[in-house]
N, C-alpha and C. Protein backbone atom coordinates (compact mmCIF):
# COMPACT_ATOMS: atom_id res chain seq x y z
N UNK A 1 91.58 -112.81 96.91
CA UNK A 1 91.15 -113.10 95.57
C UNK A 1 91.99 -112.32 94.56
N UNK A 2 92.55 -111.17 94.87
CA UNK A 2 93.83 -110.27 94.08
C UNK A 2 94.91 -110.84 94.02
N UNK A 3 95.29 -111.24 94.75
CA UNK A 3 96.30 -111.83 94.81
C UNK A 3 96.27 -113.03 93.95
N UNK A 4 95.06 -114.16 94.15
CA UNK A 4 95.08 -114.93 93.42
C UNK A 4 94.95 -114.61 91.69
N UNK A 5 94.25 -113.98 91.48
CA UNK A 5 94.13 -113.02 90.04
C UNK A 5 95.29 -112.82 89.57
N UNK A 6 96.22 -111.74 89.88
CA UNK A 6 97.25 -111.21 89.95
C UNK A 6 98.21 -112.40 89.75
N UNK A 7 98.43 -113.56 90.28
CA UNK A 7 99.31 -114.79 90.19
C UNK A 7 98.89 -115.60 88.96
N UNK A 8 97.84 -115.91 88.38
CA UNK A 8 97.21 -116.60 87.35
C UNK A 8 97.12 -115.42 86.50
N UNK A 9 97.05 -114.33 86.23
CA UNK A 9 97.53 -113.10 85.16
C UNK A 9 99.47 -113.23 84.90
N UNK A 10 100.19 -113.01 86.12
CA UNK A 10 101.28 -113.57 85.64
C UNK A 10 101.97 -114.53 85.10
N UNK A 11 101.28 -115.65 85.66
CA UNK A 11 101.37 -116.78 84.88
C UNK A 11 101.02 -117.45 83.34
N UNK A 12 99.90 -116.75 83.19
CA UNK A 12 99.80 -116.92 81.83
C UNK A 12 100.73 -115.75 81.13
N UNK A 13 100.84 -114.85 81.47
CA UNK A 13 101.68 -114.37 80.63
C UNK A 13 103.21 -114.49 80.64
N UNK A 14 103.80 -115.32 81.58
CA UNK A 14 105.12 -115.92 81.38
C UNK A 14 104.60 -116.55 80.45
N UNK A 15 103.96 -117.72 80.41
CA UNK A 15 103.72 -118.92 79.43
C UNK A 15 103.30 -118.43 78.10
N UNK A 16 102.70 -117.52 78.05
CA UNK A 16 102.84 -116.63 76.42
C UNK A 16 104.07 -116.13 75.88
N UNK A 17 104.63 -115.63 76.99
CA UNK A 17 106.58 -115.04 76.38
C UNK A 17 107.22 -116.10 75.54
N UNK A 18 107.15 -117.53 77.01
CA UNK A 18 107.89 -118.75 76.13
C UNK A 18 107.35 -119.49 75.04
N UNK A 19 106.34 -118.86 75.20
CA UNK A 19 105.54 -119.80 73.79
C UNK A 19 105.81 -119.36 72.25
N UNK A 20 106.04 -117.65 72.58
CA UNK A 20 106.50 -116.79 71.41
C UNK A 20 108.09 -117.55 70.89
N UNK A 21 108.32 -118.16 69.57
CA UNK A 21 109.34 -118.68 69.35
C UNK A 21 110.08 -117.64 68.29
N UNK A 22 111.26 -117.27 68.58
CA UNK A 22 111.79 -116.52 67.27
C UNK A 22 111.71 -117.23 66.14
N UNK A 23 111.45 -116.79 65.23
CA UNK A 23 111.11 -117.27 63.91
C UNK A 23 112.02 -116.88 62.71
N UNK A 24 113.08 -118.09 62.48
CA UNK A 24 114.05 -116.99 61.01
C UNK A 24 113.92 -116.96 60.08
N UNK A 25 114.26 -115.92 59.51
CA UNK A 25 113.81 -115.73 58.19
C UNK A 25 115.70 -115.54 57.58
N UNK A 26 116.05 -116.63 56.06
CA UNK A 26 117.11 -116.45 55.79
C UNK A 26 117.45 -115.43 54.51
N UNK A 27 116.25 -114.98 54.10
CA UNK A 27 116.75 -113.47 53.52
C UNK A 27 117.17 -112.31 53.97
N UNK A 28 116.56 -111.91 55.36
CA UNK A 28 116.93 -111.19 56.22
C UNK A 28 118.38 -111.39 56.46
N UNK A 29 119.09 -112.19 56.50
CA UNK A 29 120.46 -112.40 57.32
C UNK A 29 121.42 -112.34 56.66
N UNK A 30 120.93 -111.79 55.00
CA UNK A 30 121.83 -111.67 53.88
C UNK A 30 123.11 -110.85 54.33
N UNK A 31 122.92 -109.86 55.12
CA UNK A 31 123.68 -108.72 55.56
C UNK A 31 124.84 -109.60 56.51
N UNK A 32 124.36 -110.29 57.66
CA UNK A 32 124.51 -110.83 58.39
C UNK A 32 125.90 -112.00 58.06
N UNK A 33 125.58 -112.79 57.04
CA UNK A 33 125.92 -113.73 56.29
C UNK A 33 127.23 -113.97 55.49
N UNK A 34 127.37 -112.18 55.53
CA UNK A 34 128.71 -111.77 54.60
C UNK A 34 129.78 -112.13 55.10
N UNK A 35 129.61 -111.60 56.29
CA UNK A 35 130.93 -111.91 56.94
C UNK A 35 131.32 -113.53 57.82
N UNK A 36 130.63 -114.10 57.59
CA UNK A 36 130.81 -115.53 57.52
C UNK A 36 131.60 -116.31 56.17
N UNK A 37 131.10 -115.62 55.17
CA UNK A 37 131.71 -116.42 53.99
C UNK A 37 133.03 -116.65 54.03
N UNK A 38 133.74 -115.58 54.68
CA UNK A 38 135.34 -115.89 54.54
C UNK A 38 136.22 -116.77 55.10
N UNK A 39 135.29 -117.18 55.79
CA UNK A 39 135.75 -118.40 56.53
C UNK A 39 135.00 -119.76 56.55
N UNK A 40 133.66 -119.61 56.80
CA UNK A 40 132.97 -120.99 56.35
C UNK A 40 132.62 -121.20 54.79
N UNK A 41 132.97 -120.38 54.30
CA UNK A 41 132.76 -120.60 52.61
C UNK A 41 133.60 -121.49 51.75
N UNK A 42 134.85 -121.44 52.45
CA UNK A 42 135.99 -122.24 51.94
C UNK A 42 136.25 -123.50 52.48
N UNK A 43 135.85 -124.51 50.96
CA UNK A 43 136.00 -125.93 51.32
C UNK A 43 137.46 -126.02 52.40
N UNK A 44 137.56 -126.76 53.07
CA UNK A 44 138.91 -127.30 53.25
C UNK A 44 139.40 -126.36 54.71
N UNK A 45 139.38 -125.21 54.88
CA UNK A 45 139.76 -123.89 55.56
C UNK A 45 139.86 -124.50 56.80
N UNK A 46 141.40 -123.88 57.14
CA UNK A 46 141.81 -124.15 58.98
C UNK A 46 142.15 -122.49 59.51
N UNK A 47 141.61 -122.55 60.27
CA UNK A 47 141.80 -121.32 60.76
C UNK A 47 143.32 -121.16 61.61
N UNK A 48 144.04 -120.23 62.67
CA UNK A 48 145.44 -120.86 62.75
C UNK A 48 145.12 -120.18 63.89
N UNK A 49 144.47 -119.32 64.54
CA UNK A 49 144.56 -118.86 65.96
C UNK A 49 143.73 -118.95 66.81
N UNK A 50 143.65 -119.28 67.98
CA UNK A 50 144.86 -119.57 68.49
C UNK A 50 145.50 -120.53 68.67
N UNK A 51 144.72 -121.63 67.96
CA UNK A 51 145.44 -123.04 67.57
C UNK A 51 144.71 -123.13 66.09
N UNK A 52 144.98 -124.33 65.61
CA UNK A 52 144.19 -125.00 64.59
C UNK A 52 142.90 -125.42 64.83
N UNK A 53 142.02 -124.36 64.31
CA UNK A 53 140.97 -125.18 63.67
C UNK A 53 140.44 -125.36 62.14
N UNK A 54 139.73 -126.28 62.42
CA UNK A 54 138.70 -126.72 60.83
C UNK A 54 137.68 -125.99 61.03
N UNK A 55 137.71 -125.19 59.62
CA UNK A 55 136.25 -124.44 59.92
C UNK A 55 135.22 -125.36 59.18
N UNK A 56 134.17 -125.21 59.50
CA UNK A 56 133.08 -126.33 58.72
C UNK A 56 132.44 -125.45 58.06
N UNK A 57 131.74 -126.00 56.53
CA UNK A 57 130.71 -125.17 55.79
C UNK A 57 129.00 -125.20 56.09
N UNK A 58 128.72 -124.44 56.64
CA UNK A 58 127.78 -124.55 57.29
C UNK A 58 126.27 -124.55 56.28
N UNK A 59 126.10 -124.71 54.68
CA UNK A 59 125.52 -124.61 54.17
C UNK A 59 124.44 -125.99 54.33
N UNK A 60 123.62 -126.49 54.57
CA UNK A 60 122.68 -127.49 55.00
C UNK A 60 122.91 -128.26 56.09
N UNK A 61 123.32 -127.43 57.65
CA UNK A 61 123.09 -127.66 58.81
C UNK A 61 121.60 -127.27 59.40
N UNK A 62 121.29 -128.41 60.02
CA UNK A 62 120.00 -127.93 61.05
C UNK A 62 120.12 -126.58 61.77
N UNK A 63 119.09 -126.19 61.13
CA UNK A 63 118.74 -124.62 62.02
C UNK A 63 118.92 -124.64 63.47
N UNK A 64 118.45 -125.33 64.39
CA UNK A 64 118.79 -125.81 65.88
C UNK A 64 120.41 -125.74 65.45
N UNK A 65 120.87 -126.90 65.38
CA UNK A 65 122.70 -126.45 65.75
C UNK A 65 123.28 -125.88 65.56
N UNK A 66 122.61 -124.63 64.34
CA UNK A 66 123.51 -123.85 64.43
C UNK A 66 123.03 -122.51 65.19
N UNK A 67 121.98 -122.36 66.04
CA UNK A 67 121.54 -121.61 67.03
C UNK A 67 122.04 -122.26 68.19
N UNK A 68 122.40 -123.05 68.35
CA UNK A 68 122.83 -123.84 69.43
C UNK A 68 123.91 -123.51 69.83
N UNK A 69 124.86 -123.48 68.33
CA UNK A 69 126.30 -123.19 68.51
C UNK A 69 126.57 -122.02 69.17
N UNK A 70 125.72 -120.75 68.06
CA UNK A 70 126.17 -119.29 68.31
C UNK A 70 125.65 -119.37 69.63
N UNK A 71 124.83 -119.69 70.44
CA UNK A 71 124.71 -119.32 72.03
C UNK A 71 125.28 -120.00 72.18
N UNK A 72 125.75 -120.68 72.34
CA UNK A 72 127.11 -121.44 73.18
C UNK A 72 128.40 -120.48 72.86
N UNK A 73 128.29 -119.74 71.96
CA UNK A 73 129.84 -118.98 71.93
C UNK A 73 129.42 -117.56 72.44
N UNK A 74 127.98 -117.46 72.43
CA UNK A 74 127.64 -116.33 73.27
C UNK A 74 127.98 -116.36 74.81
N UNK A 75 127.60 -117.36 75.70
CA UNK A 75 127.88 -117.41 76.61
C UNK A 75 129.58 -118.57 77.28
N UNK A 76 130.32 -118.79 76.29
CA UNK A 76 131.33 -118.86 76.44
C UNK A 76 131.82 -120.36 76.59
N UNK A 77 130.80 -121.27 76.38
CA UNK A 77 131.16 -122.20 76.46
C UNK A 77 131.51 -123.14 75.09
N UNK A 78 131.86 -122.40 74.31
CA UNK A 78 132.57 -122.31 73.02
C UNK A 78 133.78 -121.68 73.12
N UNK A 79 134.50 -121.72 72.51
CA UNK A 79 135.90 -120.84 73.21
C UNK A 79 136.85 -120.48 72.46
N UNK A 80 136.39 -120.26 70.31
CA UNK A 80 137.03 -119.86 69.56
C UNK A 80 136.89 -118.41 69.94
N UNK A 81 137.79 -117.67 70.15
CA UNK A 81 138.17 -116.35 70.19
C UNK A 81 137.20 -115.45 69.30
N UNK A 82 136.95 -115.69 67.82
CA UNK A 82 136.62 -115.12 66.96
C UNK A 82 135.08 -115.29 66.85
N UNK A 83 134.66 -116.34 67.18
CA UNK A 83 133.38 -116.52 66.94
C UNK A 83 132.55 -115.83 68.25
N UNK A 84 133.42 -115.74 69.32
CA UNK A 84 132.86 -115.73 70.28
C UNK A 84 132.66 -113.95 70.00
N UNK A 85 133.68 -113.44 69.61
CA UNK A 85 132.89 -111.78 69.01
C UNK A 85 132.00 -111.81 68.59
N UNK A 86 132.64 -112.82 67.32
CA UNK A 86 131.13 -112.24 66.23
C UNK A 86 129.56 -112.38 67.10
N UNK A 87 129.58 -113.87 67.50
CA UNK A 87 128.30 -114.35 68.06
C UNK A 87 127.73 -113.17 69.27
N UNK A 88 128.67 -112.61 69.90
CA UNK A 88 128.31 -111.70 70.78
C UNK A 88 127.40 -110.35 70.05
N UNK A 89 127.93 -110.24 69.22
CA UNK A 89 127.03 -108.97 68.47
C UNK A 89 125.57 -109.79 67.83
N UNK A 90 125.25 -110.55 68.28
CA UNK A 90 123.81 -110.59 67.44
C UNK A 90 122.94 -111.17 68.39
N UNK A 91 122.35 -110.95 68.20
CA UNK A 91 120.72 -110.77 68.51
C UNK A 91 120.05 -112.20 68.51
N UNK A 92 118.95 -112.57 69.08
CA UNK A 92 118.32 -113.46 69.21
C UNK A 92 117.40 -113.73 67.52
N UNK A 93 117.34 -112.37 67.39
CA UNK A 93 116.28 -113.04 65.90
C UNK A 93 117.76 -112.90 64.72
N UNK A 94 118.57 -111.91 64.62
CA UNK A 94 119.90 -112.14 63.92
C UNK A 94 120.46 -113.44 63.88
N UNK A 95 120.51 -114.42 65.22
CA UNK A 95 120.53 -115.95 65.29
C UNK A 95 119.86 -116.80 64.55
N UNK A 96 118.67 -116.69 64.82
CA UNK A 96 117.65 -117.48 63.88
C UNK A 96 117.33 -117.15 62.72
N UNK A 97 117.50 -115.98 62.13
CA UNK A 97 117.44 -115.43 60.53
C UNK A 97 119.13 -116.43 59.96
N UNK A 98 120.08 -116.02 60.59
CA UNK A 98 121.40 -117.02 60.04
C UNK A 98 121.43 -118.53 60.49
N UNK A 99 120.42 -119.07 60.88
CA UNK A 99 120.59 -120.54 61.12
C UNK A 99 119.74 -120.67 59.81
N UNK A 100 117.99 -119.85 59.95
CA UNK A 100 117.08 -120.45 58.45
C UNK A 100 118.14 -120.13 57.16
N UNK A 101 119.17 -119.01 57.12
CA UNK A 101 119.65 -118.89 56.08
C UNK A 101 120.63 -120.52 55.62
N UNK A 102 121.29 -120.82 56.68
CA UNK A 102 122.26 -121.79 55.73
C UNK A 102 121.43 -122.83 56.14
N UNK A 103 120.15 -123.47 56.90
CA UNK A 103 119.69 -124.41 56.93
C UNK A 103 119.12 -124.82 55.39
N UNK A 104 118.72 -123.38 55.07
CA UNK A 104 118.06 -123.54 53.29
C UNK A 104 119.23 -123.83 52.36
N UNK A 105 120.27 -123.61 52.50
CA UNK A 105 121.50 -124.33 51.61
C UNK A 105 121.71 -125.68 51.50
N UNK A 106 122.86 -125.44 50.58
CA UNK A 106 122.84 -127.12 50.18
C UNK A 106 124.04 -127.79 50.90
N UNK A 107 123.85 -129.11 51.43
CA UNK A 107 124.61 -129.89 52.44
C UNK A 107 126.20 -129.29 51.76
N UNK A 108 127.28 -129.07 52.85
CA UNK A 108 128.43 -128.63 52.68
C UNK A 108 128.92 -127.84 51.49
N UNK A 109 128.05 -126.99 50.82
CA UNK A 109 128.42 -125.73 50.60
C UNK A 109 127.96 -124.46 51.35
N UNK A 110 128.51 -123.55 50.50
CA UNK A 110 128.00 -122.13 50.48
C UNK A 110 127.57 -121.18 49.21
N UNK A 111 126.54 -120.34 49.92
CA UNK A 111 126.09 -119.93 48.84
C UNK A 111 126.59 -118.61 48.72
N UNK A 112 127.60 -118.57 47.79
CA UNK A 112 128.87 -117.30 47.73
C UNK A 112 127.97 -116.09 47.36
N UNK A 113 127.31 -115.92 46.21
CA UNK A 113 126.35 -115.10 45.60
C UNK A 113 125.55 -114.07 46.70
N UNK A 114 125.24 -114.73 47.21
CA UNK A 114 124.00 -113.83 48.55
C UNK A 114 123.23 -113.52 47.58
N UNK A 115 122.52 -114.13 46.86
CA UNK A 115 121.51 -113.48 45.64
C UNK A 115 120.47 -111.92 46.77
């Protein structure tokens, strides 16, 4: 009967972990955010290493893709050099605070200010 206890106690509390969803908040990520501008801020911007890319402005992208993205360059199956740093330094709620931030922007800008 411990055992059984013990298995239905673990179980619900896996299923509480996954149920807990990070939640972002895009004022928080103001900090966060800065160092993005220099590159997704600028209409037009190709980056040159280690080939050409287009950087995109990420100002009114779905919160999902762009959490989507940064773990994908977290675990490498993204394969810009640069992003794949940056994305490595942050955090699971640092992710989702910078997706609610430019999800609240306006379709293909940026919001230079960081009010």
């Amino acid at each position: 009967m411990k055992k059984l206890l013990t298995m239905v106690v673990l179980g619900a509390a896996a299923t509480a972990v996954q149920a807990q969803e990070v939640k972002g908040n895009g004022d928080a990520a103001k900090d966060k955010v800065a160092m993005c501008i220099g590159c997704h801020g600028i209409p037009g911007y190709r980056a040159s290493f280690p080939e050409i890319y287009e950087v995109p402005l990420l100002g009114g992208q779905s919160a999902k893709y762009i959490e989507n993205a940064l773990k994908a360059y977290q675990k490498g199956e993204r394969k810009h050099p640069t992003m794949r740093s940056i994305a490595a330094t942050l955090t699971e709620q640092d992710i989702a605070n910078v997706a609610a931030y430019y999800s609240q922007q306006n379709a293909g800008t940026q919001n230079n200010s960081l009010k």
